[in-house]
Protein backbone atom coordinates (compact mmCIF):
# COMPACT_ATOMS: atom_id res chain seq x y z
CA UNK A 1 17.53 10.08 -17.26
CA UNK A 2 20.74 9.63 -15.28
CA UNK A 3 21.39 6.50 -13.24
CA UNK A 4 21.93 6.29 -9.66
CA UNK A 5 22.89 3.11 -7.75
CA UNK A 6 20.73 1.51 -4.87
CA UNK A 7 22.48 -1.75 -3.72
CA UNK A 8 22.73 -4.01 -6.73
CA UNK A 9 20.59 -1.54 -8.63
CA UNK A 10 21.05 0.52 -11.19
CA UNK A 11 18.09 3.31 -11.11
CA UNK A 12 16.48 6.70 -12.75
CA UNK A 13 18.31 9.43 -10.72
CA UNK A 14 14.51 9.97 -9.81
CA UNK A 15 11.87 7.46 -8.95
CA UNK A 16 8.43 7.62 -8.47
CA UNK A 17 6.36 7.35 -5.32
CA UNK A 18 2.96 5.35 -6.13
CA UNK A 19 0.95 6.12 -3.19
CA UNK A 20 -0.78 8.87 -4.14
CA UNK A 21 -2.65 7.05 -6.90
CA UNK A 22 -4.45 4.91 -4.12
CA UNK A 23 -4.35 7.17 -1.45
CA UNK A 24 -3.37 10.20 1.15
CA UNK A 25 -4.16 12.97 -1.02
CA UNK A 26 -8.01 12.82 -1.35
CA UNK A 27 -9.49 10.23 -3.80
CA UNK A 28 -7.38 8.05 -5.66
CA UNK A 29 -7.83 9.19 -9.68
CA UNK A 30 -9.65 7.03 -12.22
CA UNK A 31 -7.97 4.06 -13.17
CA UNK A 32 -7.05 5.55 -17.12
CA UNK A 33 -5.23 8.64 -15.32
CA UNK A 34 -3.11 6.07 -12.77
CA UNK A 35 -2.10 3.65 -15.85
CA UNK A 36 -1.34 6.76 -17.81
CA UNK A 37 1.12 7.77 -14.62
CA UNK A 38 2.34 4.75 -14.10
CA UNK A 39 2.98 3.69 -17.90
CA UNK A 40 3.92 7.10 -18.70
CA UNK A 41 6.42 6.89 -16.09
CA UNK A 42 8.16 3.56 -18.16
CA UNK A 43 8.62 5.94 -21.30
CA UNK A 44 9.84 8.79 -19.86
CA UNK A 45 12.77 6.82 -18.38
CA UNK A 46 11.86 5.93 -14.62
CA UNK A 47 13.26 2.37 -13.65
CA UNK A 48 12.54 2.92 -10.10
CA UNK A 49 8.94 2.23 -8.72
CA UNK A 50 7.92 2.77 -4.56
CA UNK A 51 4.68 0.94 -3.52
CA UNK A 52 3.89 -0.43 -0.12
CA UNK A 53 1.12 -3.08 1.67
CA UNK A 54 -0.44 -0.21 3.14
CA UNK A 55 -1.07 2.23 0.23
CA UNK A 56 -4.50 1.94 0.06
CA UNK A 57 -4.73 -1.51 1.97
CA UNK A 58 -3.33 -2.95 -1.05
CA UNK A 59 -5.37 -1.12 -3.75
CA UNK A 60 -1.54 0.17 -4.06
CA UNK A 61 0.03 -2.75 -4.72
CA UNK A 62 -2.69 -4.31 -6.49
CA UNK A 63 -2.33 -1.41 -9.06
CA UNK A 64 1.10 -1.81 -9.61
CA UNK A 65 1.37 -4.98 -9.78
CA UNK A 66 -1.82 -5.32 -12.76
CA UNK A 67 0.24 -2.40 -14.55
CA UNK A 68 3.40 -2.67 -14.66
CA UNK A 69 3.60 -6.47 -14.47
CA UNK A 70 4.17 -6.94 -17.91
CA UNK A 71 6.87 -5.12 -18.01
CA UNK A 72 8.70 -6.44 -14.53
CA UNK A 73 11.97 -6.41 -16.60
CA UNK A 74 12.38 -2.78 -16.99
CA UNK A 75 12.43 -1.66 -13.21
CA UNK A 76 13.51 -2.24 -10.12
CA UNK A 77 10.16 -2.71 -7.62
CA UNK A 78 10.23 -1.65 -3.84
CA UNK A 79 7.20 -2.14 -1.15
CA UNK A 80 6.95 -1.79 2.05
CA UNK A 81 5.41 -4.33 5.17
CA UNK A 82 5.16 -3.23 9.01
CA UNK A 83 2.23 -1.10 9.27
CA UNK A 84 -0.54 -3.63 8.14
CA UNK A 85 -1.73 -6.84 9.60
CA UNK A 86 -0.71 -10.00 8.38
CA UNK A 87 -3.64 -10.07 5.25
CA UNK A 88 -2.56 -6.25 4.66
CA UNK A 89 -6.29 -5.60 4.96
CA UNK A 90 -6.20 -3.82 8.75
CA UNK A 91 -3.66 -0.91 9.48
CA UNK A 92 -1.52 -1.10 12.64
CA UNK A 93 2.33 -1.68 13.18
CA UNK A 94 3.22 -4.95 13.51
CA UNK A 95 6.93 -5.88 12.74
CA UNK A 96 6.91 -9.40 14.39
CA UNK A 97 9.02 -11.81 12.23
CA UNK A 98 5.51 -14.19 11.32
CA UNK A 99 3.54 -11.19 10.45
CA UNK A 100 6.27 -9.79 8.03
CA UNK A 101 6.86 -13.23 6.47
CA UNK A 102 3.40 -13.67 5.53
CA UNK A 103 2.35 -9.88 4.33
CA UNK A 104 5.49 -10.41 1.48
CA UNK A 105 3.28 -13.66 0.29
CA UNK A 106 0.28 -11.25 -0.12
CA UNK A 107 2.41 -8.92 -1.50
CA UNK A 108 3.92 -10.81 -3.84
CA UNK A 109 0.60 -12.02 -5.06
CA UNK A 110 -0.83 -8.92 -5.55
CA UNK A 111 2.28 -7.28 -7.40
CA UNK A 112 2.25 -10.56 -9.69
CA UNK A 113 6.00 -10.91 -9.40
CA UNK A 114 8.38 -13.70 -8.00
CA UNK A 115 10.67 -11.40 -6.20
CA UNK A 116 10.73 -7.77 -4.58
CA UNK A 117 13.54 -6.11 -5.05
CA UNK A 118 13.78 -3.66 -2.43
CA UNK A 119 11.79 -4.71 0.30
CA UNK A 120 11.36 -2.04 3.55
CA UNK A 121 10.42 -2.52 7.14
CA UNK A 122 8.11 0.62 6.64
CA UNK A 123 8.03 1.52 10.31
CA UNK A 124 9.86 -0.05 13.16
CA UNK A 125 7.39 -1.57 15.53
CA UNK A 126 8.90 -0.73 19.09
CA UNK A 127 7.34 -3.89 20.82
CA UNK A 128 9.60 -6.08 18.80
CA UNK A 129 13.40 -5.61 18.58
CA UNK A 130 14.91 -4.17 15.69
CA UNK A 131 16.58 -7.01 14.95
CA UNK A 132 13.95 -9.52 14.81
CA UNK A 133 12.43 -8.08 12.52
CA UNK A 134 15.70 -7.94 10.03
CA UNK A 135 16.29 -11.37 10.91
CA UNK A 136 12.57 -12.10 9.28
CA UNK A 137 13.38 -10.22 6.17
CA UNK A 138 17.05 -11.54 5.89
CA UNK A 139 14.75 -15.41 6.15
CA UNK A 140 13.08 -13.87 3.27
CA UNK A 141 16.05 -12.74 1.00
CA UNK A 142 17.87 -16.53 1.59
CA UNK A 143 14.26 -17.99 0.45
CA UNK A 144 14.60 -15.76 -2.49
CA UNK A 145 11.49 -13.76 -1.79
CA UNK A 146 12.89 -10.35 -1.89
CA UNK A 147 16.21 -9.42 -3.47
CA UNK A 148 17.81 -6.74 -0.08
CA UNK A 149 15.99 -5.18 2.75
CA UNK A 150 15.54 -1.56 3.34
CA UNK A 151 13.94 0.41 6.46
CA UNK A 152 12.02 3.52 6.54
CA UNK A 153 11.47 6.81 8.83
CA UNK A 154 14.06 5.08 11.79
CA UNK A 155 17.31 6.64 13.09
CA UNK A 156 20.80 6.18 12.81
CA UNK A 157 21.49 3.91 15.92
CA UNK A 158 18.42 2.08 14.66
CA UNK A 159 20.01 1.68 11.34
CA UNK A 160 23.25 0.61 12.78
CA UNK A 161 21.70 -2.22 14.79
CA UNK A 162 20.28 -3.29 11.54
CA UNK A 163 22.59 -3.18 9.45
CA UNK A 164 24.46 -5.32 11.96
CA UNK A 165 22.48 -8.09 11.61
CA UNK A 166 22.13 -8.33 7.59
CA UNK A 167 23.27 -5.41 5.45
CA UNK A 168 20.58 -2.58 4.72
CA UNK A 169 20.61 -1.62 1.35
CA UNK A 170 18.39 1.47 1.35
CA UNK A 171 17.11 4.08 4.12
CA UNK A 172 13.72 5.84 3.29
CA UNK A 173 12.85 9.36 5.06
CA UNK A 174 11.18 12.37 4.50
CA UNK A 175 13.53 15.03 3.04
CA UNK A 176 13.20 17.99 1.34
CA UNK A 177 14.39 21.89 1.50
CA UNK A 178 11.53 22.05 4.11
CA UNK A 179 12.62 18.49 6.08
CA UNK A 180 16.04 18.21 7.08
CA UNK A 181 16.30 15.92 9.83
CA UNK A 182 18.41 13.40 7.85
CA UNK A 183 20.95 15.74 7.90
CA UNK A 184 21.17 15.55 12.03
CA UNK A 185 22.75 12.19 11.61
CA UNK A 186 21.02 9.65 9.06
CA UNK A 187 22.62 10.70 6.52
CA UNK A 188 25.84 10.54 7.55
CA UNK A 189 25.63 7.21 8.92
CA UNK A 190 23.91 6.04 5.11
CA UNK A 191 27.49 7.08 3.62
CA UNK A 192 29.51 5.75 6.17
CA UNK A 193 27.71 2.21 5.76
CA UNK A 194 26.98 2.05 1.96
CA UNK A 195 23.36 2.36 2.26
CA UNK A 196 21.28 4.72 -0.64
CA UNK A 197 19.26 7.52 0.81
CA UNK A 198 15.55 7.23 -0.63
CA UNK A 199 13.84 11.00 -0.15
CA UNK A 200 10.40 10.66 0.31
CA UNK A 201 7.82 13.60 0.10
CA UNK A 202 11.09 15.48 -1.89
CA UNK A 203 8.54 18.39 -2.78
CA UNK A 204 7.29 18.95 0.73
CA UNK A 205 3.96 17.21 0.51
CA UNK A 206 3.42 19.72 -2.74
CA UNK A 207 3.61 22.69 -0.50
CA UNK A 208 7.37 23.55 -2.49
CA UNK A 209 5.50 22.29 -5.66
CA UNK A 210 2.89 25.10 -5.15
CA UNK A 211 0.06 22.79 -4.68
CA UNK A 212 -1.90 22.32 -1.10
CA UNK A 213 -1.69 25.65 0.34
CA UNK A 214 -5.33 26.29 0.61
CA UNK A 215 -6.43 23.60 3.55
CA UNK A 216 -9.87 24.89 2.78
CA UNK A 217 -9.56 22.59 -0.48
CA UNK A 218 -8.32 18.99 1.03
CA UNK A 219 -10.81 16.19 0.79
CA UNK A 220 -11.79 13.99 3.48
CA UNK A 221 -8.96 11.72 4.25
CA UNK A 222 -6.10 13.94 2.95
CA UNK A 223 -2.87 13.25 5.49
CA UNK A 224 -2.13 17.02 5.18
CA UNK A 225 -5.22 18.03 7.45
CA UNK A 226 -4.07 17.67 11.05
CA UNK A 227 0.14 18.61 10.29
CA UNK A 228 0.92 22.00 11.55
CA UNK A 229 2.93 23.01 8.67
CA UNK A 230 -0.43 23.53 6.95
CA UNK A 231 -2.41 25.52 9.62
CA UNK A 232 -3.12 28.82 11.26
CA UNK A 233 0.35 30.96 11.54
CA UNK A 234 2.40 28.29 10.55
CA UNK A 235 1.01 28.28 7.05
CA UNK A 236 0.83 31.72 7.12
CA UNK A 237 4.60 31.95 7.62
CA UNK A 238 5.52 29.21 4.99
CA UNK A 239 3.44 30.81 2.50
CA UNK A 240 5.65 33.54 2.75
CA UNK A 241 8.84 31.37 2.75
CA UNK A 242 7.02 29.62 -0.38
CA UNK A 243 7.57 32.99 -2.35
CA UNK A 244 11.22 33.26 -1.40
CA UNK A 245 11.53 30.00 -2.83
CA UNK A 246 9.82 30.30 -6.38
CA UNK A 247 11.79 33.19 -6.83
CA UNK A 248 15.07 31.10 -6.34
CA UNK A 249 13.22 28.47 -9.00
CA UNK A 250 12.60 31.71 -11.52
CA UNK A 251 16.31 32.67 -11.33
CA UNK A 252 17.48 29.42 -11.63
CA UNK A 253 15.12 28.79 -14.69
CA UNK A 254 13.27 25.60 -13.18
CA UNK A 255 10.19 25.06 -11.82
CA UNK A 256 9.66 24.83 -7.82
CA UNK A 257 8.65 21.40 -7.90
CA UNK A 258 12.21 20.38 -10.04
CA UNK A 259 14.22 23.27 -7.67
CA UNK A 260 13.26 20.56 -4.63
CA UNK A 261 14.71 17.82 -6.97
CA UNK A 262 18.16 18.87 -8.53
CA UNK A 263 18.85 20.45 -5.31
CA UNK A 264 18.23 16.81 -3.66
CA UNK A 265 20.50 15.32 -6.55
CA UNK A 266 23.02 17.57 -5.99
CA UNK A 267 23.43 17.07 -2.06
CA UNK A 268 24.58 13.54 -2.52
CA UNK A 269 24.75 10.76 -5.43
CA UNK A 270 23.32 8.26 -2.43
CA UNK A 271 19.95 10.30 -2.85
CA UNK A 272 17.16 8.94 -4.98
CA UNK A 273 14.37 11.45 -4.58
CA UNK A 274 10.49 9.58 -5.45
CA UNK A 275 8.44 11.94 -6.00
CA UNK A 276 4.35 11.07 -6.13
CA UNK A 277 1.81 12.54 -8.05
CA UNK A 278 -1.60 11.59 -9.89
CA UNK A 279 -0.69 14.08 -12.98
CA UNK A 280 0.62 12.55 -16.02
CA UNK A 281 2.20 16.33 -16.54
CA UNK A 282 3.76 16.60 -13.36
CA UNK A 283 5.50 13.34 -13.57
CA UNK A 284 6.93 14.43 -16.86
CA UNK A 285 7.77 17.61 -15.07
CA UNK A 286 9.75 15.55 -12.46
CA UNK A 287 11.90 13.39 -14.94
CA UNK A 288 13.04 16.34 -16.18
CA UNK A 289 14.35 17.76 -13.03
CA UNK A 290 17.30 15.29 -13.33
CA UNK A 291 18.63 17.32 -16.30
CA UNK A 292 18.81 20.38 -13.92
CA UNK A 293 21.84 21.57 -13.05
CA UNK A 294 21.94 24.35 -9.85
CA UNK A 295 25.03 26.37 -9.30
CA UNK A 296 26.66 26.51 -6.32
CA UNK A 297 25.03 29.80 -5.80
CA UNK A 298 21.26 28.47 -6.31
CA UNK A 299 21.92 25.77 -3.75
CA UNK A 300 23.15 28.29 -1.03
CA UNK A 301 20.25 30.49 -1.89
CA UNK A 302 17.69 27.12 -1.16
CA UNK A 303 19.67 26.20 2.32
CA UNK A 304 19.66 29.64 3.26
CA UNK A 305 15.69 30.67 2.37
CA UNK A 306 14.19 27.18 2.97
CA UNK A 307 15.85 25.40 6.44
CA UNK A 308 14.92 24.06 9.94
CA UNK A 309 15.33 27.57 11.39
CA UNK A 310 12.74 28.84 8.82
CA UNK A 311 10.18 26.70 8.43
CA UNK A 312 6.86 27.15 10.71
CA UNK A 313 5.56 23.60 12.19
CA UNK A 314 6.36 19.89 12.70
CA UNK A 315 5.94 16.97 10.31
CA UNK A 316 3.64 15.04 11.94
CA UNK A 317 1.11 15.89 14.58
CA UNK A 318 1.84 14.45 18.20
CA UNK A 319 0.21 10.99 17.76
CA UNK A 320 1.68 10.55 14.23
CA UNK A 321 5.63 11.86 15.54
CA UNK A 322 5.44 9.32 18.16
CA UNK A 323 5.13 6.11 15.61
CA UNK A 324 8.61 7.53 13.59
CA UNK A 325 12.16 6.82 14.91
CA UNK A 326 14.24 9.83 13.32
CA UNK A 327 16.11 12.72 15.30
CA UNK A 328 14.38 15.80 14.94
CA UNK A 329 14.99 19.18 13.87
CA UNK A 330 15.08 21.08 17.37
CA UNK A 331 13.02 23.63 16.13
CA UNK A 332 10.27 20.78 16.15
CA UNK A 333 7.56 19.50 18.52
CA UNK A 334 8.08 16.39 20.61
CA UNK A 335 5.65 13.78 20.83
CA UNK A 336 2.89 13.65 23.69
């Protein structure tokens, strides 16, 4: 797979996102199907693994870490601390500088590894200021605890003030033909300061993948129940904007899922789309998308089908906006 740079590291062009195998999507799958994901993952050339304290309430981590331990040499690891508790056992954002010091010893623990090498403030805690909670995790990179810091879902004056008080190596948001807010401002403030862009959800929460468009079939405890992207008239109209954009995939000779990725690889060489699934097949299907090439004409058909304007809903419903610090699309809802 191609290499892309995130601070000091060289990674897969494409990483993979763990959380689904503990998490978010309905029931985590059996423990044979996540190692096969996970191990799988090693052989078909990802070097870049996401996990985070919360995933799970460190089933996440826990999995990960019993895994891919062995072979700690072959990838860079990156979790995430700021929306557990201090044991990483009760959710809630906390970003004070004690808290995040001792969730990265319970992290550490359960990852079985000396050192994190990408470790993210996964939500700025408003009660504490932003750079406080650097200042905890730059304590933690001079004790040689984590390798650099990164910060997730905040803005670009947030990411300024951060990167002010010890340099951020990587910013981690949402983004996606269907979620362009990075490209109000985050974006350009990543390139102007050196930092790597890290695209989460990259296939739209598997909405662009083809996958979750019938709510009727979530589980209990699937994130995608209450975000208005996947109800009533908004789905309606995305379902339609879905089959403008499989038909870009079929002329382009890729799948939808692998359309989302190449066109995130070919925005910028600072993005390093991860990409979650449970399916061995699927994560296969997503190494390969880093061998896609898109002409220039494919990529103006995406931004011009799939965009702000065109999409129907917001992320995150009200209560769930309010927690993230990112400028919005203006086509979205503010928080109550």
């Amino acid at each position: 797979m191609q290499q892309r740079r995130i601070g000091p590291f060289e990674v897969s062009a494409i990483g993979l996102g763990c959380m689904s195998l503990s998490h978010a999507y309905g029931s985590p799958p059996p423990r044979a199907q996540a190692e096969e994901v996970l191990l799988g993952a090693l052989d078909a050339g990802y070097t870049f693994f996401d996990t985070a304290a919360v995933y799970g309430l460190g089933h996440n981590e826990t999995l990960v870490g019993e895994v891919l331990s062995p072979h700690r040499s072959k990838f860079t690891l990156a979790s995430k601390c700021g929306i557990t508790d201090a044991t990483g056992t009760q959710r809630g954002i906390d970003g004070r500088p004690e808290t995040i010091k001792a969730l990265c010893e319970v992290s550490l623990r359960r990852l079985k590894t000396d050192v994190i090498d990408l470790y993210y403030l996964h939500r700025w805690d408003r009660k504490v200021p932003i750079e406080d909670s650097v200042g905890a995790l730059a304590d933690l990179v001079q004790a040689g605890k984590i390798r650099t810091i990164g910060l997730s879902e905040v803005s670009a004056p947030t990411l300024r003030r951060a990167h002010a008080t010890h340099p951020i190596t990587a910013l981690q948001t949402e983004y996606s033909p269907w979620t362009r807010n990075p490209e109000i401002a985050v974006l350009d403030a990543c390139r102007e300061l050196g930092v790597a862009f890290v695209a989460f959800s990259p296939v739209g929460r598997g909405f662009l993948a083809g996958e979750g468009q019938d709510p009727s079939k979530f589980e209990d405890g699937d994130i995608r129940k209450p975000m208005p992207r996947f109800q009533g008239e908004a789905l309606t109209a995305n379902l339609k904007l879905y089959a403008a954009f499989k038909a870009i995939a079929d002329e382009a000779g890729c799948t939808p899922a692998q359309l989302c990725l190449a066109w995130l690889l070919q925005k910028d060489e600072i993005i390093v789309p991860i990409p979650g699934t449970t399916s061995p097949a699927h994560m296969r299907e997503g190494a390969a998308a880093a061998a896609v090439t898109l002409s220039d004409e494919i990529m103006a058909k995406v931004d011009a089908a799939v965009n702000g304007e065109t999409v129907s809903g917001s992320r995150y419903p009200p209560h769930l906006q309010a927690a993230v610090d990112t400028e919005r699309m203006p086509t979205e809802a503010e928080p109550a």
